[in-house]
C-alpha atoms as a PDB file:
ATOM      1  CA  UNK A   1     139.380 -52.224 -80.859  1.00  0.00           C
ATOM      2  CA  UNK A   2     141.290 -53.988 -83.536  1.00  0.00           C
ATOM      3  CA  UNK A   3     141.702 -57.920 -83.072  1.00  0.00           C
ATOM      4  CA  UNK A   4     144.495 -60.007 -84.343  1.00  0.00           C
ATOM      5  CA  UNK A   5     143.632 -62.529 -87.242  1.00  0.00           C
ATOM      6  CA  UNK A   6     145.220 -65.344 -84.989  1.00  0.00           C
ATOM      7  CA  UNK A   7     142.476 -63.903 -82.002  1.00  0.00           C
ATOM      8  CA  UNK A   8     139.840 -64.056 -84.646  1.00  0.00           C
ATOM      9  CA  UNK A   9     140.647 -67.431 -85.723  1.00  0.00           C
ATOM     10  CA  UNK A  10     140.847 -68.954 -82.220  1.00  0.00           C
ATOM     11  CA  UNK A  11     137.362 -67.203 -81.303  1.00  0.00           C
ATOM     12  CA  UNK A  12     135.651 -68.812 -84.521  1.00  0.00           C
ATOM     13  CA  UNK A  13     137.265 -71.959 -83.369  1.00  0.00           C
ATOM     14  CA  UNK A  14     136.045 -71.752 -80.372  1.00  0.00           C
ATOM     15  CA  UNK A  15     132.918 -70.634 -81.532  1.00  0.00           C
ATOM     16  CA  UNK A  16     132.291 -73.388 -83.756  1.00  0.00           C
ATOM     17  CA  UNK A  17     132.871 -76.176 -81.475  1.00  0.00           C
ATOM     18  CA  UNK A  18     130.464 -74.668 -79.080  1.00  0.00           C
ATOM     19  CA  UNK A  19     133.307 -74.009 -76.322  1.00  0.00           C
ATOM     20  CA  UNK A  20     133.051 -70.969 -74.395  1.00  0.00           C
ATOM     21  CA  UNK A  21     134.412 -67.445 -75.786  1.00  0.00           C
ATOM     22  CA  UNK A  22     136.264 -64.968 -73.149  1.00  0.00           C
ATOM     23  CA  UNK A  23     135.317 -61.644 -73.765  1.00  0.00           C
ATOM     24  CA  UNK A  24     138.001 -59.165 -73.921  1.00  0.00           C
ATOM     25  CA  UNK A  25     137.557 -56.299 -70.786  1.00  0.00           C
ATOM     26  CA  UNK A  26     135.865 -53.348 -71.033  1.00  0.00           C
ATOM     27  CA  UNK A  27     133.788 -54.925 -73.947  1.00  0.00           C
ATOM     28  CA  UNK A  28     130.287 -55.626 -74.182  1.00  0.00           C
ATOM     29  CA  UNK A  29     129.466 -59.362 -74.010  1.00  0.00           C
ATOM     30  CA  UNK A  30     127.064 -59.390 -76.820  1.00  0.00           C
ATOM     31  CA  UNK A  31     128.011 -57.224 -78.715  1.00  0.00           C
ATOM     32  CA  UNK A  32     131.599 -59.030 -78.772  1.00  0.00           C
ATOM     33  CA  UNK A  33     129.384 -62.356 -79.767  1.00  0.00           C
ATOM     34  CA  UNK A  34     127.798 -60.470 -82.346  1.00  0.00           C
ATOM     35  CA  UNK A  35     131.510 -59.523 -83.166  1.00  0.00           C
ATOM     36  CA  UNK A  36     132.719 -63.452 -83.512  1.00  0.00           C
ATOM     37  CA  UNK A  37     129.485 -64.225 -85.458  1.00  0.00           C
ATOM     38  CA  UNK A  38     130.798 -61.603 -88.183  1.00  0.00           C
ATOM     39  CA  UNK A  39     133.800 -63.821 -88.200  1.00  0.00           C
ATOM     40  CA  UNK A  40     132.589 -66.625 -88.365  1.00  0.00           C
ATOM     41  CA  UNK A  41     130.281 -65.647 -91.358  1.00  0.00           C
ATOM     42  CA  UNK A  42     133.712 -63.723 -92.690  1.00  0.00           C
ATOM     43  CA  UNK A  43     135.403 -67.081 -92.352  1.00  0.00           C
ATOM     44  CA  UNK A  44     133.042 -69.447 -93.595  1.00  0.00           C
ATOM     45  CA  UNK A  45     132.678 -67.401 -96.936  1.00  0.00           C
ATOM     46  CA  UNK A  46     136.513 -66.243 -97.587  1.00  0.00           C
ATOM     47  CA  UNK A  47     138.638 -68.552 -95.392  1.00  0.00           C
ATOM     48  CA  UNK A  48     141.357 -67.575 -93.177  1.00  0.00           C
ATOM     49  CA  UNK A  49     141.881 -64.287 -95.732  1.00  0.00           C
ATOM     50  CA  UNK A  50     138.422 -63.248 -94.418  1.00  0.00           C
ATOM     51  CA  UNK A  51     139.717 -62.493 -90.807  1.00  0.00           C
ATOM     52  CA  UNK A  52     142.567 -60.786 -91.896  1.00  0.00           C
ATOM     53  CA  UNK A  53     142.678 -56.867 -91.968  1.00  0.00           C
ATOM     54  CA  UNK A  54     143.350 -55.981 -95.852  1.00  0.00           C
ATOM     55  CA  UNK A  55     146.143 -53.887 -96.572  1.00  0.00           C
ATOM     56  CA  UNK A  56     144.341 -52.495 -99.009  1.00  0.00           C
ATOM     57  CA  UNK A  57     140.741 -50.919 -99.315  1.00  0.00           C
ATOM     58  CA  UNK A  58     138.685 -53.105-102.069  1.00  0.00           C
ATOM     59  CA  UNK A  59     138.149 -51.132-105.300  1.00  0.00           C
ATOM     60  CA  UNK A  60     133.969 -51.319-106.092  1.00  0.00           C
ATOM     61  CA  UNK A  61     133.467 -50.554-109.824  1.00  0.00           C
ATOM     62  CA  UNK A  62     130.031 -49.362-110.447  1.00  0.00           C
ATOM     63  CA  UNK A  63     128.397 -52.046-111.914  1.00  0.00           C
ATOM     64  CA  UNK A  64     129.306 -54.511-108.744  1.00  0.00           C
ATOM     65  CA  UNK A  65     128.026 -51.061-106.475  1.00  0.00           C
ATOM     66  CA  UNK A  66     124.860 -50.814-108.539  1.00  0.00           C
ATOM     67  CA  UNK A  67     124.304 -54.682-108.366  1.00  0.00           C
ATOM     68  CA  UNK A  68     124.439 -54.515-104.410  1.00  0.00           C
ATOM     69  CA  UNK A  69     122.160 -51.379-104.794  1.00  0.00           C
ATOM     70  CA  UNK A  70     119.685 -53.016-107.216  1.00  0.00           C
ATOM     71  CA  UNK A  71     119.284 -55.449-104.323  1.00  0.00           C
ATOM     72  CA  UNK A  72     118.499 -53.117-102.058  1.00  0.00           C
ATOM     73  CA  UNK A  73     116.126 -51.782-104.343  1.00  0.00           C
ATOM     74  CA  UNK A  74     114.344 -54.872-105.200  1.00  0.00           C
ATOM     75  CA  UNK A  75     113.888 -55.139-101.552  1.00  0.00           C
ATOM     76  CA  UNK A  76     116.230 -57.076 -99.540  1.00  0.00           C
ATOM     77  CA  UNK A  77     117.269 -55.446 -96.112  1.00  0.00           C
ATOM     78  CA  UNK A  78     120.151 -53.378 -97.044  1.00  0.00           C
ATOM     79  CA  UNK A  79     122.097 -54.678 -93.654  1.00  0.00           C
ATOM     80  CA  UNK A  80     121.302 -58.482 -94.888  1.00  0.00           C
ATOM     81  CA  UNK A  81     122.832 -57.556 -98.976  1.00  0.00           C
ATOM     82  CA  UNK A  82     125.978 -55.815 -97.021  1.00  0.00           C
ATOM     83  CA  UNK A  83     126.504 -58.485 -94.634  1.00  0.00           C
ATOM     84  CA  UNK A  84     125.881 -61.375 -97.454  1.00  0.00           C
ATOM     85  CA  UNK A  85     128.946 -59.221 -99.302  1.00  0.00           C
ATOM     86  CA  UNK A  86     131.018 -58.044 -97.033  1.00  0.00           C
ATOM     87  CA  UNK A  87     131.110 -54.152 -97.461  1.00  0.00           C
ATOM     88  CA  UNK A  88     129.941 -52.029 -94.595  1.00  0.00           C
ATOM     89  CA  UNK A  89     126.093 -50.804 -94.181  1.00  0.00           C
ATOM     90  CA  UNK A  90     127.137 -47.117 -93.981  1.00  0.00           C
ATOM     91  CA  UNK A  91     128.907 -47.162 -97.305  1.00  0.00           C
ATOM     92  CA  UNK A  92     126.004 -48.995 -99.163  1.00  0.00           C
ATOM     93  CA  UNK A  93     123.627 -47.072 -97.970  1.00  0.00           C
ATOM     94  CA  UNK A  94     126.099 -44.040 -99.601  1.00  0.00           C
ATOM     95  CA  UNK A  95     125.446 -45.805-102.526  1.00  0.00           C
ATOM     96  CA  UNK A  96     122.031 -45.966-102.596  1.00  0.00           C
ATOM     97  CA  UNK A  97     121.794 -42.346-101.623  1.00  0.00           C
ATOM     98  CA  UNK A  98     123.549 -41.358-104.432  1.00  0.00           C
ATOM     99  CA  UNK A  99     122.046 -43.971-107.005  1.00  0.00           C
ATOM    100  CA  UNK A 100     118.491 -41.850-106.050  1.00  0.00           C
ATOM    101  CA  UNK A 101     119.843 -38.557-106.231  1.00  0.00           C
ATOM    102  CA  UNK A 102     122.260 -38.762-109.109  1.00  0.00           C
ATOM    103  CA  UNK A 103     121.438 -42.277-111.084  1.00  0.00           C
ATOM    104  CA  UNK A 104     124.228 -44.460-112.151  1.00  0.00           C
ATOM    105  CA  UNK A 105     126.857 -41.048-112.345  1.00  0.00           C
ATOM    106  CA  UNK A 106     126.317 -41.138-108.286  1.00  0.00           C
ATOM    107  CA  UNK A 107     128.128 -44.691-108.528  1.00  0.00           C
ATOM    108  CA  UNK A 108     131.149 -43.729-110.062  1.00  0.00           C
ATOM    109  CA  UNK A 109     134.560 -44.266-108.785  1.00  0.00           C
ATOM    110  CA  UNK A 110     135.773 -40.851-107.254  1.00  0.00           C
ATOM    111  CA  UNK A 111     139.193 -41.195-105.851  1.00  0.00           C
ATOM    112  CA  UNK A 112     140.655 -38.435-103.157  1.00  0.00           C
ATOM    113  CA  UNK A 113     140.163 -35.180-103.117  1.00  0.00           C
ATOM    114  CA  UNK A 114     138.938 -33.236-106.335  1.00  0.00           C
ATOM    115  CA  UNK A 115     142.549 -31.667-107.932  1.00  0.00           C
ATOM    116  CA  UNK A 116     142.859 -27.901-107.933  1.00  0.00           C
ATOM    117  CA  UNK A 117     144.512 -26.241-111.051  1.00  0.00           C
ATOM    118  CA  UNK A 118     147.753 -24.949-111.066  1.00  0.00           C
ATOM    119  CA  UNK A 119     148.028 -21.139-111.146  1.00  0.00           C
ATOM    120  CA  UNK A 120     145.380 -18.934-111.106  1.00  0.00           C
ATOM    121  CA  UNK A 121     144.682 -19.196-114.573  1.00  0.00           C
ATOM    122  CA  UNK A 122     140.777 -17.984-114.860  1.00  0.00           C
ATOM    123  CA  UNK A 123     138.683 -19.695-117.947  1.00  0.00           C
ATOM    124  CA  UNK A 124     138.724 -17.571-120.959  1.00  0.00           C
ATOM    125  CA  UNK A 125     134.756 -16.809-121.865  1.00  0.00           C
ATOM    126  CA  UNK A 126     134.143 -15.937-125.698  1.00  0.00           C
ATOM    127  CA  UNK A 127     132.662 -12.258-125.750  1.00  0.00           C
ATOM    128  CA  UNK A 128     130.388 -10.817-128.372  1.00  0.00           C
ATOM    129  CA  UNK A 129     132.190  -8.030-130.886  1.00  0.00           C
ATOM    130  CA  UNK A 130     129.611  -5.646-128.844  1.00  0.00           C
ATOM    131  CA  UNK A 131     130.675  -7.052-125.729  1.00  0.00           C
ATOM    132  CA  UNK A 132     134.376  -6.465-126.143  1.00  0.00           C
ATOM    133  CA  UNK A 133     133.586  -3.029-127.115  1.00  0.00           C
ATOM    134  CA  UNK A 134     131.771  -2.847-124.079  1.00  0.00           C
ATOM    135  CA  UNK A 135     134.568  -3.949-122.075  1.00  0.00           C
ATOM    136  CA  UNK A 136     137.368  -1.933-123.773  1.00  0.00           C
ATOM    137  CA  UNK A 137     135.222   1.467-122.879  1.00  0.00           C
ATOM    138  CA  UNK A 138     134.744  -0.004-119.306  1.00  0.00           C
ATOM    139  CA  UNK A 139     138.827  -0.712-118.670  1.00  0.00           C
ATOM    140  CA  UNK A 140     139.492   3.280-120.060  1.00  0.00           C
ATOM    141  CA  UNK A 141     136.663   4.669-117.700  1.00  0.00           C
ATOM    142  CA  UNK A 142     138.190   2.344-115.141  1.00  0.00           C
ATOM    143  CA  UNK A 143     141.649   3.863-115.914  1.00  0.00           C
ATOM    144  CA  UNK A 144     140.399   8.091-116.166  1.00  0.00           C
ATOM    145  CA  UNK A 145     138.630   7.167-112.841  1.00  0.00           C
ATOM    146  CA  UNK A 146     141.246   5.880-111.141  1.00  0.00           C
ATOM    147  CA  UNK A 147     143.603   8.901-112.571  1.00  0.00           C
ATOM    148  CA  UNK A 148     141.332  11.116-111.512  1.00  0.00           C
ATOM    149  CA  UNK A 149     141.092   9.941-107.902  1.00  0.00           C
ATOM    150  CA  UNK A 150     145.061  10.148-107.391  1.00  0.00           C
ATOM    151  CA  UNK A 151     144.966  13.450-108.986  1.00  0.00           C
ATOM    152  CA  UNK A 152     142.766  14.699-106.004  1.00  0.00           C
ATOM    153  CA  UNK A 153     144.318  12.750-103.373  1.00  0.00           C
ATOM    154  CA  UNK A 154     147.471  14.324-104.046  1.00  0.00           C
ATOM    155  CA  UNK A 155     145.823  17.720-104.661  1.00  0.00           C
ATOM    156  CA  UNK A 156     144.061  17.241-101.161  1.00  0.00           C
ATOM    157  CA  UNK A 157     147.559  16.259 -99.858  1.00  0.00           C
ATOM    158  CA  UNK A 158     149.104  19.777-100.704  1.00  0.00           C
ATOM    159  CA  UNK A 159     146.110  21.803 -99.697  1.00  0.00           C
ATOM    160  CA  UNK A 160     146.386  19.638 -96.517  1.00  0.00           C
ATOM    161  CA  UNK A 161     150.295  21.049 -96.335  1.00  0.00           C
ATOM    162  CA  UNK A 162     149.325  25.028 -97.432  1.00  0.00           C
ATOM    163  CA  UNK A 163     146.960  25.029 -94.751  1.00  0.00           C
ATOM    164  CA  UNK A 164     149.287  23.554 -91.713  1.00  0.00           C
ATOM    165  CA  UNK A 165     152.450  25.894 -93.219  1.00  0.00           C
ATOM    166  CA  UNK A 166     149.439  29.058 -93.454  1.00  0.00           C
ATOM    167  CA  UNK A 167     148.677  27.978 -89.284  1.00  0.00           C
ATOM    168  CA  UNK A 168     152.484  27.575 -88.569  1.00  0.00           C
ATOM    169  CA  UNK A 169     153.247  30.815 -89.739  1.00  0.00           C
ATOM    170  CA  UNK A 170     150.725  32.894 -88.398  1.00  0.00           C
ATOM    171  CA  UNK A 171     151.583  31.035 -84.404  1.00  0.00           C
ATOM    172  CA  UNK A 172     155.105  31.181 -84.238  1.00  0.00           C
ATOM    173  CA  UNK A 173     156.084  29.350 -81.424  1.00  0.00           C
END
């Protein structure tokens, strides 16, 4: 459920001066608290801009990500280091999944999808002068075969044609 900044604001309010918070129906008293706690911690460290939804997601460059993920590392809970800097567990624990696997490449910014090529165009491999000699004696069998197999599809064709005009003509119907 998405809250307004102006709901937000008047929870923390609330919350800070100790007066009771109405939860919202249909959701969990604590886990609402817990909710108004965030933003409360959200407000105390960025201000009113903290409670606000960005318009915008925030762009990590991956020195700050492997700074959050040295952290972790060194041994600080990893939901305490996300909390403390406001990006979500699940996507710094991403990080430090990839930071094993892959080292500081696994950090790097990777925007949308990957880009597919225009065309078909295939990659061109260099081929050894035995190679290409190879291959130009592998395109002619290629071509004979493929002669070859019309050649007796279309002689099996008229055999085919013989054969039904030989049946026709010995039943006359």
């Amino acid at each position: 459920m998405k809250y307004s900044w102006e709901y937000k604001l008047d929870c923390v309010i609330k919350y800070k001066e100790g007066r009771h918070i109405e939860h919202p129906a249909g959701v969990n008293r604590k886990s609402f608290l817990d909710r108004v706690y965030a933003w409360t911690k959200n407000y105390d460290d960025l201000g009113i801009d903290g409670l606000k939804h960005s318009s915008t997601n925030k762009d990590w460059t991956p020195e700050k990500r492997f700074e959050l993920v040295a952290a972790v590392l060194a041994g600080n809970s990893l939901r305490s280091v996300a909390k403390d800097n406001h990006v979500n567990p699940g996507q710094l624990y991403q990080w430090v999944r990839k930071y094993n696997e892959s080292g500081m490449g696994g950090l790097q910014c990777k925007k949308g999808r990957p880009t597919m090529k225009k065309g078909n165009k295939k990659k061109r491999i260099r081929l050894s002068v035995s190679e290409q000699e190879e291959l130009k004696l592998l395109r002619e069998r290629n071509e004979y075969l493929e002669m070859e197999n019309e050649y007796l599809k279309k002689l099996d064709a008229l055999v085919s044609k013989r054969e039904a005009e030989e049946a026709r003509a010995k039943n006359p119907k």
